[in-house]
PDB file of N, CA and C in Angstrom:
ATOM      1  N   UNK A   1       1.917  -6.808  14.523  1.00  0.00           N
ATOM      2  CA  UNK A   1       3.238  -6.669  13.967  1.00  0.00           C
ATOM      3  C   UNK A   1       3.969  -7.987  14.137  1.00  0.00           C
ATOM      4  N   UNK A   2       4.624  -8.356  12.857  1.00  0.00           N
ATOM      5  CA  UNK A   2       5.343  -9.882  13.460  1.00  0.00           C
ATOM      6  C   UNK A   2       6.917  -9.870  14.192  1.00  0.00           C
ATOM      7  N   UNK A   3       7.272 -10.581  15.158  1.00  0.00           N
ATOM      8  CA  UNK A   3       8.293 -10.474  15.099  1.00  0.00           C
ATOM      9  C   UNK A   3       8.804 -11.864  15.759  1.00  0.00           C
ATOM     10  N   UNK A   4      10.319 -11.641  15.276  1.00  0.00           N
ATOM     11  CA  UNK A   4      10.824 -12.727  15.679  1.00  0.00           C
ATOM     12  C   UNK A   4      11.250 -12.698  17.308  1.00  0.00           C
ATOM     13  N   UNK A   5      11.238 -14.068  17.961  1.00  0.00           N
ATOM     14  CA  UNK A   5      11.770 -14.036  19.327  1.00  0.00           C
ATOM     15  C   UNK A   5      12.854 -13.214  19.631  1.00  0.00           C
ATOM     16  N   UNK A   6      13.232 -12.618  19.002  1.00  0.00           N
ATOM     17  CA  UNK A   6      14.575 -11.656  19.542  1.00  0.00           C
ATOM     18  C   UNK A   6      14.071  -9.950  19.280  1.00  0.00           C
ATOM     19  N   UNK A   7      12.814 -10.054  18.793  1.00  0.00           N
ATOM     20  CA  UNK A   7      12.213  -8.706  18.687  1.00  0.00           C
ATOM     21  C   UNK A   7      12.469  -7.993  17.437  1.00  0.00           C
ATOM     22  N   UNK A   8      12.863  -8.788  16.688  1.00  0.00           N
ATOM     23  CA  UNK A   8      13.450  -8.026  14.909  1.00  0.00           C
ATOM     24  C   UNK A   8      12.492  -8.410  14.405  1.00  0.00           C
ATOM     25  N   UNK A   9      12.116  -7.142  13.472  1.00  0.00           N
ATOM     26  CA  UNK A   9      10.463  -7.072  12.751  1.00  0.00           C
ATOM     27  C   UNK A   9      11.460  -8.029  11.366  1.00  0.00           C
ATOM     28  N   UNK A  10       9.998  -8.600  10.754  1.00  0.00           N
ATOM     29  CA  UNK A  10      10.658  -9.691   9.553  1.00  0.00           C
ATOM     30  C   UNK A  10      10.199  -9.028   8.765  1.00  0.00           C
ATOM     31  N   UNK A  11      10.362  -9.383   7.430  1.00  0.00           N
ATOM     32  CA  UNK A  11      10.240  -8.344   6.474  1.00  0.00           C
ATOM     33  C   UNK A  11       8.752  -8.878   5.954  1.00  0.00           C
ATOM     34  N   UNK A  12       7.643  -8.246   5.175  1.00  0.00           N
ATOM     35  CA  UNK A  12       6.328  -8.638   5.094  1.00  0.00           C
ATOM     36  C   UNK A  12       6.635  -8.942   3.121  1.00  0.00           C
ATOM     37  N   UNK A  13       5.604  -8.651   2.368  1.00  0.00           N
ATOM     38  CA  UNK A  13       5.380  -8.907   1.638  1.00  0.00           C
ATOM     39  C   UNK A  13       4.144  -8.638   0.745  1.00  0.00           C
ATOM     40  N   UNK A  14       4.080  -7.542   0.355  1.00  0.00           N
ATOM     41  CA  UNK A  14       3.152  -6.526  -0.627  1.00  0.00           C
ATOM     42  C   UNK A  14       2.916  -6.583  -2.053  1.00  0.00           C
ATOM     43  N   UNK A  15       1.493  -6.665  -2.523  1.00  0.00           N
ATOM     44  CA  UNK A  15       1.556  -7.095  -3.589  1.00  0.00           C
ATOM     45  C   UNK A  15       0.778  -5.815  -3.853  1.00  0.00           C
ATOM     46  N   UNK A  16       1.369  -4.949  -5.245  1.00  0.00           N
ATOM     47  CA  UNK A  16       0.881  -3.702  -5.308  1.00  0.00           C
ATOM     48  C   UNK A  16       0.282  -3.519  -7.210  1.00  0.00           C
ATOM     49  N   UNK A  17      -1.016  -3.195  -6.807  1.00  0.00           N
ATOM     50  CA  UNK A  17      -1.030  -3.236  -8.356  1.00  0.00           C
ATOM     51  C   UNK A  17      -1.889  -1.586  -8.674  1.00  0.00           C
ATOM     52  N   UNK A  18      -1.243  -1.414  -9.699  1.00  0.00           N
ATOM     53  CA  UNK A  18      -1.266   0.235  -9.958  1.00  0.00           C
ATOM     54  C   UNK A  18      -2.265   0.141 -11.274  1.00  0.00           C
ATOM     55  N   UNK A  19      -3.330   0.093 -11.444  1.00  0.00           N
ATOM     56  CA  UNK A  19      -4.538   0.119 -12.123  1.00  0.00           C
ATOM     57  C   UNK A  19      -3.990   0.721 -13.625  1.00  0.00           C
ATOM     58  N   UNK A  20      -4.400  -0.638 -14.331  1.00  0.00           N
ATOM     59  CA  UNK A  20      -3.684  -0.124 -15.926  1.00  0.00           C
ATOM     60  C   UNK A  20      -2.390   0.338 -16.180  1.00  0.00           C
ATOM     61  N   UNK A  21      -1.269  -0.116 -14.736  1.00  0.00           N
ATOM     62  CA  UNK A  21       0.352  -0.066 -15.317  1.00  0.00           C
ATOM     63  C   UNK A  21       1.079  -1.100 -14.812  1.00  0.00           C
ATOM     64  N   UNK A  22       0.871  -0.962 -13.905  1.00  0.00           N
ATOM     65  CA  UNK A  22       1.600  -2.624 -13.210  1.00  0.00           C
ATOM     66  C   UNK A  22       1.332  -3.109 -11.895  1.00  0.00           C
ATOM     67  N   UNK A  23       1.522  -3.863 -12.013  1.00  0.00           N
ATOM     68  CA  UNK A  23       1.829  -4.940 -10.682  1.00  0.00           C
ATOM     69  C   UNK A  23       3.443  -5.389 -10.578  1.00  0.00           C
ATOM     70  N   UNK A  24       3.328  -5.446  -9.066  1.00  0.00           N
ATOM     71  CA  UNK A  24       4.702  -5.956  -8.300  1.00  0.00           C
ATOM     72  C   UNK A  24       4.510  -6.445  -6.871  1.00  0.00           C
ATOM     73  N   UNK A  25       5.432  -7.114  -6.443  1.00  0.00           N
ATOM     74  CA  UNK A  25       5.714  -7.778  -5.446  1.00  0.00           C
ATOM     75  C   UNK A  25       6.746  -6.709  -4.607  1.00  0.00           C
ATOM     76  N   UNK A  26       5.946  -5.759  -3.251  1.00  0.00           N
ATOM     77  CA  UNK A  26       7.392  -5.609  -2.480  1.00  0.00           C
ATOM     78  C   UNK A  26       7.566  -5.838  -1.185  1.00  0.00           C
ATOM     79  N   UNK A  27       8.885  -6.124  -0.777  1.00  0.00           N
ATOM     80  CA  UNK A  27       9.375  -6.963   0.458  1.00  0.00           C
ATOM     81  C   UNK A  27       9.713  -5.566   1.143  1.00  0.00           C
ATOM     82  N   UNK A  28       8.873  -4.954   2.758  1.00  0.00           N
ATOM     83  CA  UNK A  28       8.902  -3.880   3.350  1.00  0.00           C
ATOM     84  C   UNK A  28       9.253  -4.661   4.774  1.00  0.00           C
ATOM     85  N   UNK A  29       9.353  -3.381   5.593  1.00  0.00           N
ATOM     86  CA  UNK A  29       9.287  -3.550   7.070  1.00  0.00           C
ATOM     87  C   UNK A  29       7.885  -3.713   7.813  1.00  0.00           C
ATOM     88  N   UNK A  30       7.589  -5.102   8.642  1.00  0.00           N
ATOM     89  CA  UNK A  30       6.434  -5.057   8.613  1.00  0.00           C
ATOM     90  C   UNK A  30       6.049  -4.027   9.323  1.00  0.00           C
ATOM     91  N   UNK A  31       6.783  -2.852   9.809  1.00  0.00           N
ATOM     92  CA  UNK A  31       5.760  -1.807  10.635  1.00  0.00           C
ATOM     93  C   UNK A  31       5.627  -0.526   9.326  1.00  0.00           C
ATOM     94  N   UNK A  32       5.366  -0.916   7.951  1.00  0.00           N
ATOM     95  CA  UNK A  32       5.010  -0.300   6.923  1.00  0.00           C
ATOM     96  C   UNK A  32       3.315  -0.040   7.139  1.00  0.00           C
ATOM     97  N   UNK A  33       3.357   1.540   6.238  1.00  0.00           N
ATOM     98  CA  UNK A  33       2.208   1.579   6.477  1.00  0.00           C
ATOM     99  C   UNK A  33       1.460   2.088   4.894  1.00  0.00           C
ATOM    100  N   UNK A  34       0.004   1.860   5.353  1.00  0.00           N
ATOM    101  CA  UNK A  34      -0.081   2.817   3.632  1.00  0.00           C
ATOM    102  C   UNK A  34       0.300   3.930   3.217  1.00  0.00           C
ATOM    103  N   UNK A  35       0.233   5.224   4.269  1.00  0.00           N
ATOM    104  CA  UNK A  35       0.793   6.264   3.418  1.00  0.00           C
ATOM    105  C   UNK A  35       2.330   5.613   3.206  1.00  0.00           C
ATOM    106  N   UNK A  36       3.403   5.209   4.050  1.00  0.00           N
ATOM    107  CA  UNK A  36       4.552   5.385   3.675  1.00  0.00           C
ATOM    108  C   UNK A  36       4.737   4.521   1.652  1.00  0.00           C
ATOM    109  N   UNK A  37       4.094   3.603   1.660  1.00  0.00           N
ATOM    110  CA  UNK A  37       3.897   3.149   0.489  1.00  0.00           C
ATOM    111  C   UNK A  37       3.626   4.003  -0.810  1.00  0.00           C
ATOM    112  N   UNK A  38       2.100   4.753  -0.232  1.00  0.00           N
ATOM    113  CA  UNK A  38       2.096   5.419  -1.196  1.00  0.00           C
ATOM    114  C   UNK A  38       3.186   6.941  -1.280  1.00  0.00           C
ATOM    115  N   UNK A  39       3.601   7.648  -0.403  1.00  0.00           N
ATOM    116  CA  UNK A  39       5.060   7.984  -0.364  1.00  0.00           C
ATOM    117  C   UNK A  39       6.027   7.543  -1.324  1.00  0.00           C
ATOM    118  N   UNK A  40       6.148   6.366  -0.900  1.00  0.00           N
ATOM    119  CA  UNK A  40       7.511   6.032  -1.991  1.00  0.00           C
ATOM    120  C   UNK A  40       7.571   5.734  -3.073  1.00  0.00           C
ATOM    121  N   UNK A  41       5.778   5.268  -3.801  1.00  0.00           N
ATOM    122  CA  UNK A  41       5.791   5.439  -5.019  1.00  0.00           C
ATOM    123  C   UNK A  41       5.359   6.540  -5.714  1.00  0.00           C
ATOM    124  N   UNK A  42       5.132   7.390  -5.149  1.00  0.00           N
ATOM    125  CA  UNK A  42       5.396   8.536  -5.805  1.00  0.00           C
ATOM    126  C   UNK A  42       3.657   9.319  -5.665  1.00  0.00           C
ATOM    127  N   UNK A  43       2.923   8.382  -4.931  1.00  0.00           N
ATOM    128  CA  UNK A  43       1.471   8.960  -5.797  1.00  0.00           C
ATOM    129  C   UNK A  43       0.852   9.210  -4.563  1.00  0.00           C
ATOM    130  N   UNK A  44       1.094   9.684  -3.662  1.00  0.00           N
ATOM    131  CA  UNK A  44       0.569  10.181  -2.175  1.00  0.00           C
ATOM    132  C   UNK A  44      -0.807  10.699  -2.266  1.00  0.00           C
ATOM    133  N   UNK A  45      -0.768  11.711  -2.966  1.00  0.00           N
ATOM    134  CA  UNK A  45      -2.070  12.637  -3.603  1.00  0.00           C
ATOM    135  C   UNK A  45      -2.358  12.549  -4.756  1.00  0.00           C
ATOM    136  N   UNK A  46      -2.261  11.426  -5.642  1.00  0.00           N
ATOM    137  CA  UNK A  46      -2.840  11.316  -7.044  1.00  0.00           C
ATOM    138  C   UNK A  46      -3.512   9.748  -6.956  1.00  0.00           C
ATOM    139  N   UNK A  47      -3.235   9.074  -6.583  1.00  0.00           N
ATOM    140  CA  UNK A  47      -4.200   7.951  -6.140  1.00  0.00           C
ATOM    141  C   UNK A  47      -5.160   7.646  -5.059  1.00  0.00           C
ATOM    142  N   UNK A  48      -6.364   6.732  -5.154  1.00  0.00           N
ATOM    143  CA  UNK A  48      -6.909   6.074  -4.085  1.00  0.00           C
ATOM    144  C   UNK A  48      -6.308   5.092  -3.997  1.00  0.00           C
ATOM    145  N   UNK A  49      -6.153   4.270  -2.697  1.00  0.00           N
ATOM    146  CA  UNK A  49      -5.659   3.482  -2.284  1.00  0.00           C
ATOM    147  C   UNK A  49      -6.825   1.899  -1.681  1.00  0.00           C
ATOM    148  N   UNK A  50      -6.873   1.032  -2.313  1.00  0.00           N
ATOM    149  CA  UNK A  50      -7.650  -0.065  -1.294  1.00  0.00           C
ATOM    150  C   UNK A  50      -6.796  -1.370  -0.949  1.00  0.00           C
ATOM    151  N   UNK A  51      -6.826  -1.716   0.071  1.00  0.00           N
ATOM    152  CA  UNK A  51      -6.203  -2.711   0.704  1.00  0.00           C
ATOM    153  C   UNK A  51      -7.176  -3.866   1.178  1.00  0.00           C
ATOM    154  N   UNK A  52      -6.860  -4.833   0.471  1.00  0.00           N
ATOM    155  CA  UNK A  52      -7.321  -5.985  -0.201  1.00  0.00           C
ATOM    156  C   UNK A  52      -9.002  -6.063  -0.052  1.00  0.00           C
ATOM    157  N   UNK A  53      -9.343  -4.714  -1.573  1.00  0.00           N
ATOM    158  CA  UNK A  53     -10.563  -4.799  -1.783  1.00  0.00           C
ATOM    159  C   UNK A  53     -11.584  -3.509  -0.846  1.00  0.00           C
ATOM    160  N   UNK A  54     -11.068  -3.342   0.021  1.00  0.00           N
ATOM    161  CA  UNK A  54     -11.490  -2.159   0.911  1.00  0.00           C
ATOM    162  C   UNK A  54     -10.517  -0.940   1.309  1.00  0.00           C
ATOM    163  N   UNK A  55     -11.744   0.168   1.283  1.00  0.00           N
ATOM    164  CA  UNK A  55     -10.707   1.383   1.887  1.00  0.00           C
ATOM    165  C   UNK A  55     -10.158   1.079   2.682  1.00  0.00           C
ATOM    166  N   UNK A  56      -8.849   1.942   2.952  1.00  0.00           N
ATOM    167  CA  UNK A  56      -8.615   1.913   3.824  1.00  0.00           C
ATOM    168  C   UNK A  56      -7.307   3.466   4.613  1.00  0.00           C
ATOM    169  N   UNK A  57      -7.446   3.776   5.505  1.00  0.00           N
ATOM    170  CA  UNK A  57      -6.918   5.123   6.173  1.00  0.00           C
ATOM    171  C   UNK A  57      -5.495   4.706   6.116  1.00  0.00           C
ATOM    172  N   UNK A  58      -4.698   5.971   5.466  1.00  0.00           N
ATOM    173  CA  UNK A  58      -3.338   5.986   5.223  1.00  0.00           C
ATOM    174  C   UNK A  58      -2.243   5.227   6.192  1.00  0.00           C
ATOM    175  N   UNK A  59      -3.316   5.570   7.574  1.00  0.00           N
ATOM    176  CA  UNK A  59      -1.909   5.294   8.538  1.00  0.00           C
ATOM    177  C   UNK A  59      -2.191   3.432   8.839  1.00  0.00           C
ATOM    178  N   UNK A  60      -2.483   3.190   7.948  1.00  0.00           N
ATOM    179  CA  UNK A  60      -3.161   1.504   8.159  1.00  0.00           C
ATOM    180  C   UNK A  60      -1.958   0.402   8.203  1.00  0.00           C
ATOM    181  N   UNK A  61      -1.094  -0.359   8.843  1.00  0.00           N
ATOM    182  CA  UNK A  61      -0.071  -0.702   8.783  1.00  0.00           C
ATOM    183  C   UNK A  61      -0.347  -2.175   7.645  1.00  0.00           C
ATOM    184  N   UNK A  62       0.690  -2.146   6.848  1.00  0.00           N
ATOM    185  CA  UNK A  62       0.730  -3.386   5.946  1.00  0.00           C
ATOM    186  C   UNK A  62       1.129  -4.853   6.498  1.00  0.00           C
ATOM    187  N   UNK A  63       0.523  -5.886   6.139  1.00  0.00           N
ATOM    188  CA  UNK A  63       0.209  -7.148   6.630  1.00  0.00           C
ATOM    189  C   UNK A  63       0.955  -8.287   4.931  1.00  0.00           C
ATOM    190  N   UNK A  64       1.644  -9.255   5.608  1.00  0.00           N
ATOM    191  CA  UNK A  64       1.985  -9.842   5.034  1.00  0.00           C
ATOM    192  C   UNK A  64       1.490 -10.716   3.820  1.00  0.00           C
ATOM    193  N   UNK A  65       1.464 -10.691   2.332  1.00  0.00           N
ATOM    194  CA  UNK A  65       0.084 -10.879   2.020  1.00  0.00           C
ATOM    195  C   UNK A  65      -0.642 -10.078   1.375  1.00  0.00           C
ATOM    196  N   UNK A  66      -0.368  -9.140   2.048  1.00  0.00           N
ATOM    197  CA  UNK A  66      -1.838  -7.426   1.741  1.00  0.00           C
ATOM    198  C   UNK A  66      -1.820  -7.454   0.062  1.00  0.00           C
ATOM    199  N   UNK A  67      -2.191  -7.178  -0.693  1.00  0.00           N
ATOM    200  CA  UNK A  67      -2.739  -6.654  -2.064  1.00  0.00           C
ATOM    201  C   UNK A  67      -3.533  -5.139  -1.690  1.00  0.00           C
ATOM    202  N   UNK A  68      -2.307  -4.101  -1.995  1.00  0.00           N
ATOM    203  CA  UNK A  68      -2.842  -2.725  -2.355  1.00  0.00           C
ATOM    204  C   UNK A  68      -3.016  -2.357  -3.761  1.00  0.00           C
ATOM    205  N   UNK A  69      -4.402  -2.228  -4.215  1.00  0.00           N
ATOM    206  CA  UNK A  69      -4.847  -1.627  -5.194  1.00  0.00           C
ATOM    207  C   UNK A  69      -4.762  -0.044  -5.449  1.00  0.00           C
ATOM    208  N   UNK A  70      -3.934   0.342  -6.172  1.00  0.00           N
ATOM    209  CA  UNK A  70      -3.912   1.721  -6.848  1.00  0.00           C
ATOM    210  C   UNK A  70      -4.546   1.868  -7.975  1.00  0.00           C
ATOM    211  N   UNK A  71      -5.616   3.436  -7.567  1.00  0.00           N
ATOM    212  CA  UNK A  71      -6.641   3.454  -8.697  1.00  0.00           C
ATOM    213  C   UNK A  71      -6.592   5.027  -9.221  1.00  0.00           C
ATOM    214  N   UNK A  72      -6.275   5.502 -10.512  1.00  0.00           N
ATOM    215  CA  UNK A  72      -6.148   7.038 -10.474  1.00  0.00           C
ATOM    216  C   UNK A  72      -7.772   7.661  -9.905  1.00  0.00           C
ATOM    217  N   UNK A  73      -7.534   8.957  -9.333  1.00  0.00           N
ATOM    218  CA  UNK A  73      -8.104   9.784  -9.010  1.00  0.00           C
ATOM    219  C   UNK A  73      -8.956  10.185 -10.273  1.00  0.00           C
ATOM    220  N   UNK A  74     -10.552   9.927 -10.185  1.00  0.00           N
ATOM    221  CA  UNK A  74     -11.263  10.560 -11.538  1.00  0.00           C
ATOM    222  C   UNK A  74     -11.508  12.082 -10.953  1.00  0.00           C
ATOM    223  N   UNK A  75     -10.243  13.267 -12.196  1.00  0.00           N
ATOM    224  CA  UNK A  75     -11.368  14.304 -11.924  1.00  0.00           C
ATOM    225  C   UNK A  75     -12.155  14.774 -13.386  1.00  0.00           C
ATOM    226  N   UNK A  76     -12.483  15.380 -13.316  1.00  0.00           N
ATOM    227  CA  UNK A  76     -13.761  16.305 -13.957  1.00  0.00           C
ATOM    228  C   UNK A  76     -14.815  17.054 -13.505  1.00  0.00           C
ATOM    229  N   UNK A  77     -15.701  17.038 -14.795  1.00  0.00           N
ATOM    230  CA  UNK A  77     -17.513  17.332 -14.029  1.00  0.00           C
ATOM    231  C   UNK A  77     -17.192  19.196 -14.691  1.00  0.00           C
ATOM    232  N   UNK A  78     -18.818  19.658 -14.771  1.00  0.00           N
ATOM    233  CA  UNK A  78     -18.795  20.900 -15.177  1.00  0.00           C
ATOM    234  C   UNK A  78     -17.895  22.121 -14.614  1.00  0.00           C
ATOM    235  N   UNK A  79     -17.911  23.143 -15.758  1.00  0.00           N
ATOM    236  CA  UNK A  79     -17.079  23.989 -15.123  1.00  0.00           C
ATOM    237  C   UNK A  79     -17.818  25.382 -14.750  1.00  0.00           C
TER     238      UNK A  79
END
């Protein structure tokens, strides 16, 4: 976690790209984590999530830098 000599977390820097809609840049708290991310954009349970290039477990805290890839969920298959 970074922080400054006085113990105040700095803000990190997330680069989020949502597979075939967009990409963005967002400025979080660095004690952000993946679920809270995927939380706030809305897709908690409708996306996979990889962090830069690899799975990775919801409660994974975000790093300054990070590139989270959002990928929809394929369903199908017989019925």
């Amino acid at each position: 976690m970074q922080r400054t000599e006085l113990g105040v977390q700095e803000p990190i820097a997330v680069k989020v790209v949502m597979l075939g809609k967009s990409t963005q840049v967002l400025v979080r708290d660095s004690g952000t984590t993946l679920a809270d991310l995927l939380a706030e954009q809305g897709v908690a349970h409708q996306m996979e999530a990889r962090v830069n290039g690899e799975t990775a477990d919801p409660s994974r805290r975000l790093a300054d830098r990070d590139v989270v890839l959002l990928i929809p969920k394929i369903r199908g298959g017989a019925r």
